[in-house]
PDB file of N, CA and C in Angstrom:
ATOM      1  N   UNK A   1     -30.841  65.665 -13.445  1.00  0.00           N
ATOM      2  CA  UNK A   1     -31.354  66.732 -12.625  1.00  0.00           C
ATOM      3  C   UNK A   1     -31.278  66.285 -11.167  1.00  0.00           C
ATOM      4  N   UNK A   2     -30.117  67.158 -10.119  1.00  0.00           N
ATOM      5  CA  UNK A   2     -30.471  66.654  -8.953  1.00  0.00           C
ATOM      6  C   UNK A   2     -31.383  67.657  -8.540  1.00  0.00           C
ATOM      7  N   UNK A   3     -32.664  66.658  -7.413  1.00  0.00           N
ATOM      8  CA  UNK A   3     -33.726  67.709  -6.474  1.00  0.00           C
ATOM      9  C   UNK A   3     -33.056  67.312  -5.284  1.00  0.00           C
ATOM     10  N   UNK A   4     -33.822  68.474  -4.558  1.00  0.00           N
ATOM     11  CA  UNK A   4     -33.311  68.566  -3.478  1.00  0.00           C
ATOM     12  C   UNK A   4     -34.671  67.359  -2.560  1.00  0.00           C
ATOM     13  N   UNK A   5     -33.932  67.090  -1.262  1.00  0.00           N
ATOM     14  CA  UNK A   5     -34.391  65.778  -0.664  1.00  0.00           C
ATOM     15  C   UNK A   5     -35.506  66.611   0.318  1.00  0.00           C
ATOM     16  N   UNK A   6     -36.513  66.349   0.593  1.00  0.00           N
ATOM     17  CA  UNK A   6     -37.055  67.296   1.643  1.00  0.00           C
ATOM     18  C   UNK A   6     -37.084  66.610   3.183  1.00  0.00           C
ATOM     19  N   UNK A   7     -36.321  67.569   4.155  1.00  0.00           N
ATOM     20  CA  UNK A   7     -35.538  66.477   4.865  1.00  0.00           C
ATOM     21  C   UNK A   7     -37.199  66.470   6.287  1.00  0.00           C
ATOM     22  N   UNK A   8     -38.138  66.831   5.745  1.00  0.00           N
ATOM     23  CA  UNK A   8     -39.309  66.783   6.923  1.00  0.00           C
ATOM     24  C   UNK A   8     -40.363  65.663   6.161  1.00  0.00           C
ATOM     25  N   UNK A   9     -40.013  64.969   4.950  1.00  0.00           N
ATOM     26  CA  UNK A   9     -41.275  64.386   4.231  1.00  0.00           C
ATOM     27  C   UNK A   9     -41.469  62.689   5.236  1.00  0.00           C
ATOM     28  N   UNK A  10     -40.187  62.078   6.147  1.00  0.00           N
ATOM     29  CA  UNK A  10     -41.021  60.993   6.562  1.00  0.00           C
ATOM     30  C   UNK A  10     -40.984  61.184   7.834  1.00  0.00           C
ATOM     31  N   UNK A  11     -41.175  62.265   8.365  1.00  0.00           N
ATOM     32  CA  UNK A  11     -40.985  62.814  10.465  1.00  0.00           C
ATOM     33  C   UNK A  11     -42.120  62.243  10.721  1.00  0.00           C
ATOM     34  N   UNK A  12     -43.256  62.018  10.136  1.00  0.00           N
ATOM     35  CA  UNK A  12     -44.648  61.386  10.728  1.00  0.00           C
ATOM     36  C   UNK A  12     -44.303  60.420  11.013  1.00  0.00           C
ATOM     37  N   UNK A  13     -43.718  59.525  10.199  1.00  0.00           N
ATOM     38  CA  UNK A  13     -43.777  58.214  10.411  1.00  0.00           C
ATOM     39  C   UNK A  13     -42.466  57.677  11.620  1.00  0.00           C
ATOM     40  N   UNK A  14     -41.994  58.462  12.032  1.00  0.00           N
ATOM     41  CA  UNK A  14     -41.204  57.839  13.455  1.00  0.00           C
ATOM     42  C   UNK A  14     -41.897  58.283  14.652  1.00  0.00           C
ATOM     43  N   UNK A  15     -41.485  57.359  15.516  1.00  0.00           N
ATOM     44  CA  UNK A  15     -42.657  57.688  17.155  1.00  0.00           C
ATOM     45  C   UNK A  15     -42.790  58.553  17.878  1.00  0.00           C
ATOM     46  N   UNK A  16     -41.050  59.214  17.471  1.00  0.00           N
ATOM     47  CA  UNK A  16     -41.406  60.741  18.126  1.00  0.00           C
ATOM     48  C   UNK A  16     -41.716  61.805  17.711  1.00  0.00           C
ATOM     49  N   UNK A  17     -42.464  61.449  16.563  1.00  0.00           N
ATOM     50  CA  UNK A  17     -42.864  62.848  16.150  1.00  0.00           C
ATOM     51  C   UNK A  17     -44.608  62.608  16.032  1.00  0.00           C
ATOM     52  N   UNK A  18     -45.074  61.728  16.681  1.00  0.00           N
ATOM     53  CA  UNK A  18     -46.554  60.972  16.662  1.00  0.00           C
ATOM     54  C   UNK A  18     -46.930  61.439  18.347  1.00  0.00           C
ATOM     55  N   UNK A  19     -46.381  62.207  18.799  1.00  0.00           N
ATOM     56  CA  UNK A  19     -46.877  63.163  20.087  1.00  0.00           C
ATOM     57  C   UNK A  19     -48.192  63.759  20.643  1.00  0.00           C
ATOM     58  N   UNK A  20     -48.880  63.372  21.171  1.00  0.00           N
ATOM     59  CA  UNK A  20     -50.025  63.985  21.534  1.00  0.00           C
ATOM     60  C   UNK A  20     -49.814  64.759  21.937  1.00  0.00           C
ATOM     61  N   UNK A  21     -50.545  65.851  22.151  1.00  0.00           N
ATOM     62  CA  UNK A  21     -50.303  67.475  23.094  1.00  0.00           C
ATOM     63  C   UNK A  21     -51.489  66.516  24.202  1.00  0.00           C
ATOM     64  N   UNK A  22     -50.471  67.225  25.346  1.00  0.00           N
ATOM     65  CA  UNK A  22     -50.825  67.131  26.502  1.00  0.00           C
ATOM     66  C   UNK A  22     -52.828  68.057  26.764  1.00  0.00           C
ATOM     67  N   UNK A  23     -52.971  67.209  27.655  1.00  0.00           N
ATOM     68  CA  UNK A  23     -55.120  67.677  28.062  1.00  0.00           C
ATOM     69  C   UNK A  23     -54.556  68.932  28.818  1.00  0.00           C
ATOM     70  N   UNK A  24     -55.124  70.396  28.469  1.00  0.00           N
ATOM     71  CA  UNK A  24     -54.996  70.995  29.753  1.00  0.00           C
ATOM     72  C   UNK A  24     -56.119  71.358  30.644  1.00  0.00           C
ATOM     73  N   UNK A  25     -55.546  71.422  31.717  1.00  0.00           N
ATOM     74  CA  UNK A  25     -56.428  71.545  33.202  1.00  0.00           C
ATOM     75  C   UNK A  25     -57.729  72.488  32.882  1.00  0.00           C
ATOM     76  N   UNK A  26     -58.517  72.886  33.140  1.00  0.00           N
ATOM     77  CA  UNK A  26     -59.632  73.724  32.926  1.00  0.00           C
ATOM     78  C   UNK A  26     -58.939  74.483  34.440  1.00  0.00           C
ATOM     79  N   UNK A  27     -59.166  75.584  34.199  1.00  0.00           N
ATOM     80  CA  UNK A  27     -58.669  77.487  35.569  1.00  0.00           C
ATOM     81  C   UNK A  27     -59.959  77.579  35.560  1.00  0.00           C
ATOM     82  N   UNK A  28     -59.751  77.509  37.618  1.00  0.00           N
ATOM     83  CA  UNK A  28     -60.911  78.297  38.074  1.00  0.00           C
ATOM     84  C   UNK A  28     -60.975  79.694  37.347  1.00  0.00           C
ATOM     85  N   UNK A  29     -62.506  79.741  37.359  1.00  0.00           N
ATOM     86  CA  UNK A  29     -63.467  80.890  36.924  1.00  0.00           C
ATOM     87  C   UNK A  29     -62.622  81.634  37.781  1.00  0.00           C
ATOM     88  N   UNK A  30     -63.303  81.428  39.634  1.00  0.00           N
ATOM     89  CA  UNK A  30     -62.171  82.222  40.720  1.00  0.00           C
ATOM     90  C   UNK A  30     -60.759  83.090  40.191  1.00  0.00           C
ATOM     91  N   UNK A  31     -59.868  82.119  39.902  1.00  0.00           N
ATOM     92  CA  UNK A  31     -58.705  82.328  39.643  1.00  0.00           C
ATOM     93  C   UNK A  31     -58.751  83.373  38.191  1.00  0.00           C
ATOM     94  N   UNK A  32     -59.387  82.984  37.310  1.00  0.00           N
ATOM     95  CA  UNK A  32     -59.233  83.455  36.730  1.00  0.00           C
ATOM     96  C   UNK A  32     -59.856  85.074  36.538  1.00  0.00           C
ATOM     97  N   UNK A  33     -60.671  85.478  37.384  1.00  0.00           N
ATOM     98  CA  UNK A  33     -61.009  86.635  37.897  1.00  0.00           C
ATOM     99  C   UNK A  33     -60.678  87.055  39.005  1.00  0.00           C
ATOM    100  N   UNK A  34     -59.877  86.794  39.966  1.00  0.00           N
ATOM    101  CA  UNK A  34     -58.623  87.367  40.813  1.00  0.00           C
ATOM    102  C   UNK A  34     -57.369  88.189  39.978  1.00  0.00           C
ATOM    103  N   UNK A  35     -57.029  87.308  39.444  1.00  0.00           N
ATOM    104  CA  UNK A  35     -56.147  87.584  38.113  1.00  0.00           C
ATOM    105  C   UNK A  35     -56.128  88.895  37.287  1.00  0.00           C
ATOM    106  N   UNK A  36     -57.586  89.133  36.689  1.00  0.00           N
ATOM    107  CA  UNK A  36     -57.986  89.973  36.305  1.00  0.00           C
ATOM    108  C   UNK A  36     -58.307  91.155  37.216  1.00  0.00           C
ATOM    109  N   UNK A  37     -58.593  90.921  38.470  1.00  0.00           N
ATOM    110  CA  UNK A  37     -59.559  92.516  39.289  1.00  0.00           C
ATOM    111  C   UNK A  37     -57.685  92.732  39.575  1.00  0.00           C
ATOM    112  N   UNK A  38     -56.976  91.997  40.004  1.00  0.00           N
ATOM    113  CA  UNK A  38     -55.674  92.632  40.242  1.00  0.00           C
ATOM    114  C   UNK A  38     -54.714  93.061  39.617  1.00  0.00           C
ATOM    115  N   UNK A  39     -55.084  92.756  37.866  1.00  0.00           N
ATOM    116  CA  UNK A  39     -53.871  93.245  37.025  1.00  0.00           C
ATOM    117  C   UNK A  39     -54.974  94.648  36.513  1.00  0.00           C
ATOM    118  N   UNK A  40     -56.242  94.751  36.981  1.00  0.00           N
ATOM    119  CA  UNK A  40     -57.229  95.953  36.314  1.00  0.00           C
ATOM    120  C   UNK A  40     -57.121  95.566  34.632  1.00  0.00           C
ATOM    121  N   UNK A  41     -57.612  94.242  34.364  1.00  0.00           N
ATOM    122  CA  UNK A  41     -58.256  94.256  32.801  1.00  0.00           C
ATOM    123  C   UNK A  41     -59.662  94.509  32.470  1.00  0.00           C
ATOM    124  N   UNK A  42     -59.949  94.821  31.787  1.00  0.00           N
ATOM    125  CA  UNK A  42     -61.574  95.683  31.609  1.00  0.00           C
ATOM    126  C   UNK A  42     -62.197  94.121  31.380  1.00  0.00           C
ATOM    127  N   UNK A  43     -63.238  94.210  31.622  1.00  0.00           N
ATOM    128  CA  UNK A  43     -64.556  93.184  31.545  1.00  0.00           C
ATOM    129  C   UNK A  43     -64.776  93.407  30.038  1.00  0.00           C
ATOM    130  N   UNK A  44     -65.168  92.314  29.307  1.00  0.00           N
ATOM    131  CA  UNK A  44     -65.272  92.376  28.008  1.00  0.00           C
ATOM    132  C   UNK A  44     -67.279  91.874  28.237  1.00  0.00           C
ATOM    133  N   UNK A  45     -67.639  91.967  29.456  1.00  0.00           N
ATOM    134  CA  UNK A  45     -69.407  91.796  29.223  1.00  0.00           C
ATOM    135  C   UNK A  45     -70.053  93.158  29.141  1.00  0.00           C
ATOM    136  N   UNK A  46     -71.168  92.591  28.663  1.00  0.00           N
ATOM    137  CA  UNK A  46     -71.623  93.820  28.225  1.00  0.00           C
ATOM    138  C   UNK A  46     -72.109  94.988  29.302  1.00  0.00           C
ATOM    139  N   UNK A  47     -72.076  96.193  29.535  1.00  0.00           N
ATOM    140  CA  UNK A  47     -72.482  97.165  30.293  1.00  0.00           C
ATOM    141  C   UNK A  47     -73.782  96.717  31.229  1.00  0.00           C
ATOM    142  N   UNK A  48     -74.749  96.806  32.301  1.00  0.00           N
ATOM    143  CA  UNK A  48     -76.065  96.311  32.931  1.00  0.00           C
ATOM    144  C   UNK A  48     -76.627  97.587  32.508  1.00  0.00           C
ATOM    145  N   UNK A  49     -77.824  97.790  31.615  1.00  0.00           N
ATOM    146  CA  UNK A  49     -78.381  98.774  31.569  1.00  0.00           C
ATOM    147  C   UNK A  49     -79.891  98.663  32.316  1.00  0.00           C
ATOM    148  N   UNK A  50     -80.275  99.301  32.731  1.00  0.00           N
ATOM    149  CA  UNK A  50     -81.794  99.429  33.495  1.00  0.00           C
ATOM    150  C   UNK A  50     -82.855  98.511  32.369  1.00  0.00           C
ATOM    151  N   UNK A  51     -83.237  97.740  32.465  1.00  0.00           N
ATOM    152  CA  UNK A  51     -84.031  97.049  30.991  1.00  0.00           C
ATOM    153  C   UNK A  51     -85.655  98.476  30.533  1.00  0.00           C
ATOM    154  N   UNK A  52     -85.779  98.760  29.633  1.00  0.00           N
ATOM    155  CA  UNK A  52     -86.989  99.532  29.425  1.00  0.00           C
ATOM    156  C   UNK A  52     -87.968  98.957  28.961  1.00  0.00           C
ATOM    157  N   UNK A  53     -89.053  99.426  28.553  1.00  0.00           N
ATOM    158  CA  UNK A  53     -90.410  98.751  28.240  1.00  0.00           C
ATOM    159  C   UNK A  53     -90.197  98.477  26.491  1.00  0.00           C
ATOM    160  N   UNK A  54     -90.661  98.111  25.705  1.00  0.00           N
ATOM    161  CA  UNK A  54     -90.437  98.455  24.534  1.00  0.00           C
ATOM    162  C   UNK A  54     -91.746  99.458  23.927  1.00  0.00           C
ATOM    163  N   UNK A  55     -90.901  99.916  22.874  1.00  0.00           N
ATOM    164  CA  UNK A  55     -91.432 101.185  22.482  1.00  0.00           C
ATOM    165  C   UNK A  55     -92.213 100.999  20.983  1.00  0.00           C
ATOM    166  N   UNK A  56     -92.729 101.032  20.781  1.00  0.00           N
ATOM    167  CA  UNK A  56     -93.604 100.947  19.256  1.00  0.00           C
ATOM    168  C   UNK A  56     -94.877 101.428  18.825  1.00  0.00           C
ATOM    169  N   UNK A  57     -94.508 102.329  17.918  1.00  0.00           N
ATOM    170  CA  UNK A  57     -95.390 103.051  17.432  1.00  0.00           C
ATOM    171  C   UNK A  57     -95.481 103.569  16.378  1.00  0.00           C
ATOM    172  N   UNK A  58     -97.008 102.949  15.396  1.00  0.00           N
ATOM    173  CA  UNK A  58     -97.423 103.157  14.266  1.00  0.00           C
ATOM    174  C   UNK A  58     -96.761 104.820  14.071  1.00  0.00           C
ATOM    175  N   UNK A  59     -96.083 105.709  14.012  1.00  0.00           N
ATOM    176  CA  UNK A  59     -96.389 107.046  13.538  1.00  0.00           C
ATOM    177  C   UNK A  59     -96.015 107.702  12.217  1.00  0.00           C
ATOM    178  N   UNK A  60     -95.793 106.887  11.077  1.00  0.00           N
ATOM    179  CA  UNK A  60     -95.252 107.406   9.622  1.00  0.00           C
ATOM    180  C   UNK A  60     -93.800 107.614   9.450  1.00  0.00           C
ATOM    181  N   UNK A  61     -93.236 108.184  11.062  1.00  0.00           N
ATOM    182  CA  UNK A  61     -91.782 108.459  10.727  1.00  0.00           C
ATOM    183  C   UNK A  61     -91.251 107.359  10.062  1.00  0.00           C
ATOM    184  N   UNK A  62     -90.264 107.371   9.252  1.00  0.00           N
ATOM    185  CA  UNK A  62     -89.488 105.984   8.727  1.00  0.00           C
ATOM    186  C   UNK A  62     -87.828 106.661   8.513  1.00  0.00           C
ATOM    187  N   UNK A  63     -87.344 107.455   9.014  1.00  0.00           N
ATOM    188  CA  UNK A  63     -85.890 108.034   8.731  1.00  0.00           C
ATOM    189  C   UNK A  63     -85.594 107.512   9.841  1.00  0.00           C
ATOM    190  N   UNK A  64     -83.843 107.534   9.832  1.00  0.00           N
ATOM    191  CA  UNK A  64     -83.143 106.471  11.172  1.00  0.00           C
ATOM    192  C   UNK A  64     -82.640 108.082  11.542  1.00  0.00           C
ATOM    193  N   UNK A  65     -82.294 108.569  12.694  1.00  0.00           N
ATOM    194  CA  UNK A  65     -81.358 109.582  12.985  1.00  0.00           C
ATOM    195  C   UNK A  65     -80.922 109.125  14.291  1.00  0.00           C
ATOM    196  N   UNK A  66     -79.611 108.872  14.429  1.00  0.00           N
ATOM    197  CA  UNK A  66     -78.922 107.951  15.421  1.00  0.00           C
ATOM    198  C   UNK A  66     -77.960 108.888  15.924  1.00  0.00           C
ATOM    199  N   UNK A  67     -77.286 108.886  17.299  1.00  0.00           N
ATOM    200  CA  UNK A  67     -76.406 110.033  17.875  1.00  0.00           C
ATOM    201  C   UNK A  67     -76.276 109.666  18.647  1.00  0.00           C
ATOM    202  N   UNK A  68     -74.368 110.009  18.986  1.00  0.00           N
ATOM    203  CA  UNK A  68     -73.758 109.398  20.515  1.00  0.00           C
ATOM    204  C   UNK A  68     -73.944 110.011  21.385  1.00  0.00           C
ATOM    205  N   UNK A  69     -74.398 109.795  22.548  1.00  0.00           N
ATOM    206  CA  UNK A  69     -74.777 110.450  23.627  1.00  0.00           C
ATOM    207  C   UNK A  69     -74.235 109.755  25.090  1.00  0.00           C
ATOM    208  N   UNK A  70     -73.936 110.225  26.316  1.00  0.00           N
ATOM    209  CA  UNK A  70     -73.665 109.865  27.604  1.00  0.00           C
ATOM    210  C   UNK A  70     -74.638 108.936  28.149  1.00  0.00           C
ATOM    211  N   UNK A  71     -74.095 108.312  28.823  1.00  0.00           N
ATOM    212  CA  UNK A  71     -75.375 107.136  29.421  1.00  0.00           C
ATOM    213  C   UNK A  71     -76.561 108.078  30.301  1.00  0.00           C
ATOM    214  N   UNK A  72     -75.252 109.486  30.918  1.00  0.00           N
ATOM    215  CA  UNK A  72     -76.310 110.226  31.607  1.00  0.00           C
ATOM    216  C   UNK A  72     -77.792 111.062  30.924  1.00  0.00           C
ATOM    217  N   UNK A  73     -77.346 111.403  29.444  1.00  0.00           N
ATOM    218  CA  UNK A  73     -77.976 112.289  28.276  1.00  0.00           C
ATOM    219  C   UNK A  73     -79.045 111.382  28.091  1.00  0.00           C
ATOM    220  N   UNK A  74     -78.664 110.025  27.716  1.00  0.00           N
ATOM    221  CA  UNK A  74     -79.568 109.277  27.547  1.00  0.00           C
ATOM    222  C   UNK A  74     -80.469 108.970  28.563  1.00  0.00           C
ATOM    223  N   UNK A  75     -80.242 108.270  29.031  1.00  0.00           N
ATOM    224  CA  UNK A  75     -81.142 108.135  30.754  1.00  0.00           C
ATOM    225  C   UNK A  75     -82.017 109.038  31.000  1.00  0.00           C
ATOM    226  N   UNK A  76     -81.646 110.822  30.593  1.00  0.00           N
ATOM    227  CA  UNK A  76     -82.774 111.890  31.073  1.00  0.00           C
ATOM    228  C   UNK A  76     -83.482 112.082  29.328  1.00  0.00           C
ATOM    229  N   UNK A  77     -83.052 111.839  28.585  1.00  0.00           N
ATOM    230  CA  UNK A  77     -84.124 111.814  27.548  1.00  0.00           C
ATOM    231  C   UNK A  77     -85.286 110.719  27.764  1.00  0.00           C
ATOM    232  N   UNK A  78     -84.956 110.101  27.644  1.00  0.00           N
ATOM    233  CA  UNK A  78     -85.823 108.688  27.702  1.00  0.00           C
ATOM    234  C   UNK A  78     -87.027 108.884  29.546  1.00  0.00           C
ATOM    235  N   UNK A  79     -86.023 109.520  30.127  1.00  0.00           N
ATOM    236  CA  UNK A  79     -87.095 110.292  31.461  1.00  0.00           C
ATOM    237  C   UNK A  79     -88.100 110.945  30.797  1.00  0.00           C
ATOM    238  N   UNK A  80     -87.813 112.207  30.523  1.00  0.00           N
ATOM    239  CA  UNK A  80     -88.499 113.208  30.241  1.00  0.00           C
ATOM    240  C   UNK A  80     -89.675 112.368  29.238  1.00  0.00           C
ATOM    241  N   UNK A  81     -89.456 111.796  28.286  1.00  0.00           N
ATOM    242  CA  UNK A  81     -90.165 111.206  27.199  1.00  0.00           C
ATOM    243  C   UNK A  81     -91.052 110.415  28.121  1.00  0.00           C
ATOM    244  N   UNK A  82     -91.109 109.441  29.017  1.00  0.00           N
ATOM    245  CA  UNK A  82     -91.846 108.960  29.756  1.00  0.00           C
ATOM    246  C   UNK A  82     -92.653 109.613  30.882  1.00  0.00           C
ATOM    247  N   UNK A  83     -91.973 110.876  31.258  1.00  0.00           N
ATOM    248  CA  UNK A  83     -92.889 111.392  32.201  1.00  0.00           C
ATOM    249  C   UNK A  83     -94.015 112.602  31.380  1.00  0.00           C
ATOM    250  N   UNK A  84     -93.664 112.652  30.358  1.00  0.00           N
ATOM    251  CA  UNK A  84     -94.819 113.356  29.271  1.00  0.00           C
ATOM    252  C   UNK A  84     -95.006 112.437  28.451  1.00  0.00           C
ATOM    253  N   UNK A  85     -95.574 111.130  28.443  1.00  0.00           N
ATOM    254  CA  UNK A  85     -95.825 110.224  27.837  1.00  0.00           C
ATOM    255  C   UNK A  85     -95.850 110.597  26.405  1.00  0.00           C
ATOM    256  N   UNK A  86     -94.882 110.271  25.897  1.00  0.00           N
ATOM    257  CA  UNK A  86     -94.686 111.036  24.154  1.00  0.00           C
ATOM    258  C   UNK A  86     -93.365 109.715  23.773  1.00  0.00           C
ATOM    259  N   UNK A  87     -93.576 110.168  22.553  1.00  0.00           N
ATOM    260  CA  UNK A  87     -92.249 109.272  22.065  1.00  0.00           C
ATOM    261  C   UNK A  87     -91.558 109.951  21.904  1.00  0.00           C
ATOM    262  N   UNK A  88     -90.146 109.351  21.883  1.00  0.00           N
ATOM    263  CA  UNK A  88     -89.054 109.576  21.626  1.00  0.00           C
ATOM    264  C   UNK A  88     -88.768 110.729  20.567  1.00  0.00           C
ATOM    265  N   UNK A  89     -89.563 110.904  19.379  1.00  0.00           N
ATOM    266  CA  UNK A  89     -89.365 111.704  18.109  1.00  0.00           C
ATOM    267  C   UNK A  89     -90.012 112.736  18.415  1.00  0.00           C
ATOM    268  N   UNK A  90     -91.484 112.868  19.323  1.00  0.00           N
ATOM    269  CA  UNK A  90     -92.305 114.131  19.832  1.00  0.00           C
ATOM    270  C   UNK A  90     -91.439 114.832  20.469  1.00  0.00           C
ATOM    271  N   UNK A  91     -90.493 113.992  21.342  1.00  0.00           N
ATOM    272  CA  UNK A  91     -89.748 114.649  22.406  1.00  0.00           C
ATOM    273  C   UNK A  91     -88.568 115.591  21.437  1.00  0.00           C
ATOM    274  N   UNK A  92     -88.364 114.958  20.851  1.00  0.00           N
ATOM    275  CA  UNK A  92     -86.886 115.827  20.240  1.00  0.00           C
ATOM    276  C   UNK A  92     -87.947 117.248  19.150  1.00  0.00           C
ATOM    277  N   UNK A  93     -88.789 116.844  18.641  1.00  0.00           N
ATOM    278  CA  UNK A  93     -89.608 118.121  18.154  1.00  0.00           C
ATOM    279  C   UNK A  93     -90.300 118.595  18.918  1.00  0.00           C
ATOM    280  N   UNK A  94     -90.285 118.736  20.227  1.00  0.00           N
ATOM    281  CA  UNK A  94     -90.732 119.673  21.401  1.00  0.00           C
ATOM    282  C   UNK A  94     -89.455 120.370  21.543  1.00  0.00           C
ATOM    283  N   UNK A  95     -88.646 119.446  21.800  1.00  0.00           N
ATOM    284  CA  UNK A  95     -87.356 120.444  22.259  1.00  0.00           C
ATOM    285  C   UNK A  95     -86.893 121.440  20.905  1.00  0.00           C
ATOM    286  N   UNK A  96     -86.885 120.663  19.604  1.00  0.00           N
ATOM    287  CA  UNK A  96     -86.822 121.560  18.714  1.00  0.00           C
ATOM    288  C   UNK A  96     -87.189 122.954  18.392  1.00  0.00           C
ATOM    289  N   UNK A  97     -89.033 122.574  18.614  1.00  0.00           N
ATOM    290  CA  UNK A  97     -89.791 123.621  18.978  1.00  0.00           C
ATOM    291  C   UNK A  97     -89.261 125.097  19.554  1.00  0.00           C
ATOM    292  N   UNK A  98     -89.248 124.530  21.240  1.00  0.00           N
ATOM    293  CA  UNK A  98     -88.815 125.225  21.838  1.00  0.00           C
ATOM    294  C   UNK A  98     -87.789 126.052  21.767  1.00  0.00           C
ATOM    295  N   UNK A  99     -86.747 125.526  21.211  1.00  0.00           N
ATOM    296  CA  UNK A  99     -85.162 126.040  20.856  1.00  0.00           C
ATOM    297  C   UNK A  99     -85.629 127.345  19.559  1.00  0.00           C
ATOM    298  N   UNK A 100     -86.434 126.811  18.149  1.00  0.00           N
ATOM    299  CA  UNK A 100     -86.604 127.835  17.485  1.00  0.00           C
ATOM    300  C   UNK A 100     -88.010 128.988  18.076  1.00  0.00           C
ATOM    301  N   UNK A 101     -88.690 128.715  19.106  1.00  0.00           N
ATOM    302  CA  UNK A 101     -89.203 129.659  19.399  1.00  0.00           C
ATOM    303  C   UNK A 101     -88.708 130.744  20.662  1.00  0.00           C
ATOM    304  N   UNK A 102     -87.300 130.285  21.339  1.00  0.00           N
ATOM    305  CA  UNK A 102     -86.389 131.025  21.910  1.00  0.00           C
ATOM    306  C   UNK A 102     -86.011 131.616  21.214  1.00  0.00           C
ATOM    307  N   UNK A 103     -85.417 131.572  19.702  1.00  0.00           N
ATOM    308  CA  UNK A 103     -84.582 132.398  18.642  1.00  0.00           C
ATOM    309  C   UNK A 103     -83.360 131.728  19.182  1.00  0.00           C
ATOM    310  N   UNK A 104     -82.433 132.758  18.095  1.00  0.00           N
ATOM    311  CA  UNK A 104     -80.856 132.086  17.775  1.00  0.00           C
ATOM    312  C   UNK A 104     -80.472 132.793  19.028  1.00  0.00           C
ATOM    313  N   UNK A 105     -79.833 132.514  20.272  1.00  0.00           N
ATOM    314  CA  UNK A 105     -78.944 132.528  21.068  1.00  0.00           C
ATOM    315  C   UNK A 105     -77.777 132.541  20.867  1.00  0.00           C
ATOM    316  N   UNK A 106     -77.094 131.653  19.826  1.00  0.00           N
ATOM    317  CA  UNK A 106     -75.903 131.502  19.815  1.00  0.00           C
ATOM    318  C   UNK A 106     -74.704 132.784  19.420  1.00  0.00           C
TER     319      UNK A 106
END
């Protein structure tokens, strides 16, 4: 039976193939955000949002109801909810409220 020879099984063992990879330099931060504001690559940190108070409150609700909204949508909910000191869930069943005691508009 001839096998075949495998022609990579002793490359370790000669000197040039025992190569270190070269150290590389550490890039200015600088540089490396010049780079970026001039080719316009998006920032991969996270958005600065206004920090809020935290919110917690005993009230029975336990359902999640989650929804995409504009930073602007958001921002004036979370107003309104603070300037009628209510939570977040009062607020959306006020507005609820309101909407079915206007009637169907649509």
């Amino acid at each position: 039976m001839s096998g075949r020879v495998n022609a990579f099984e002793n490359l370790s063992e000669l000197p040039a193939f025992d190569v270190k990879p070269k150290a590389q330099k550490p890039v200015a931060k600088e540089a490396v955000e010049r780079v970026a504001d001039e080719n316009n690559f998006p920032s991969r940190q996270a958005r600065k949002v206004a920090a809020r108070k935290a919110r917690l409150y005993r009230t029975g609700r336990n359902r999640h109801f989650g929804i995409k909204a504009t930073d602007a949508t958001i921002e004036r909910y979370y107003r309104l909810a603070d300037e009628r000191k209510v939570t977040l869930c009062v607020l959306l069943e006020m507005a609820l409220d309101a909407l079915e005691k206007e009637g169907s508009g649509g």
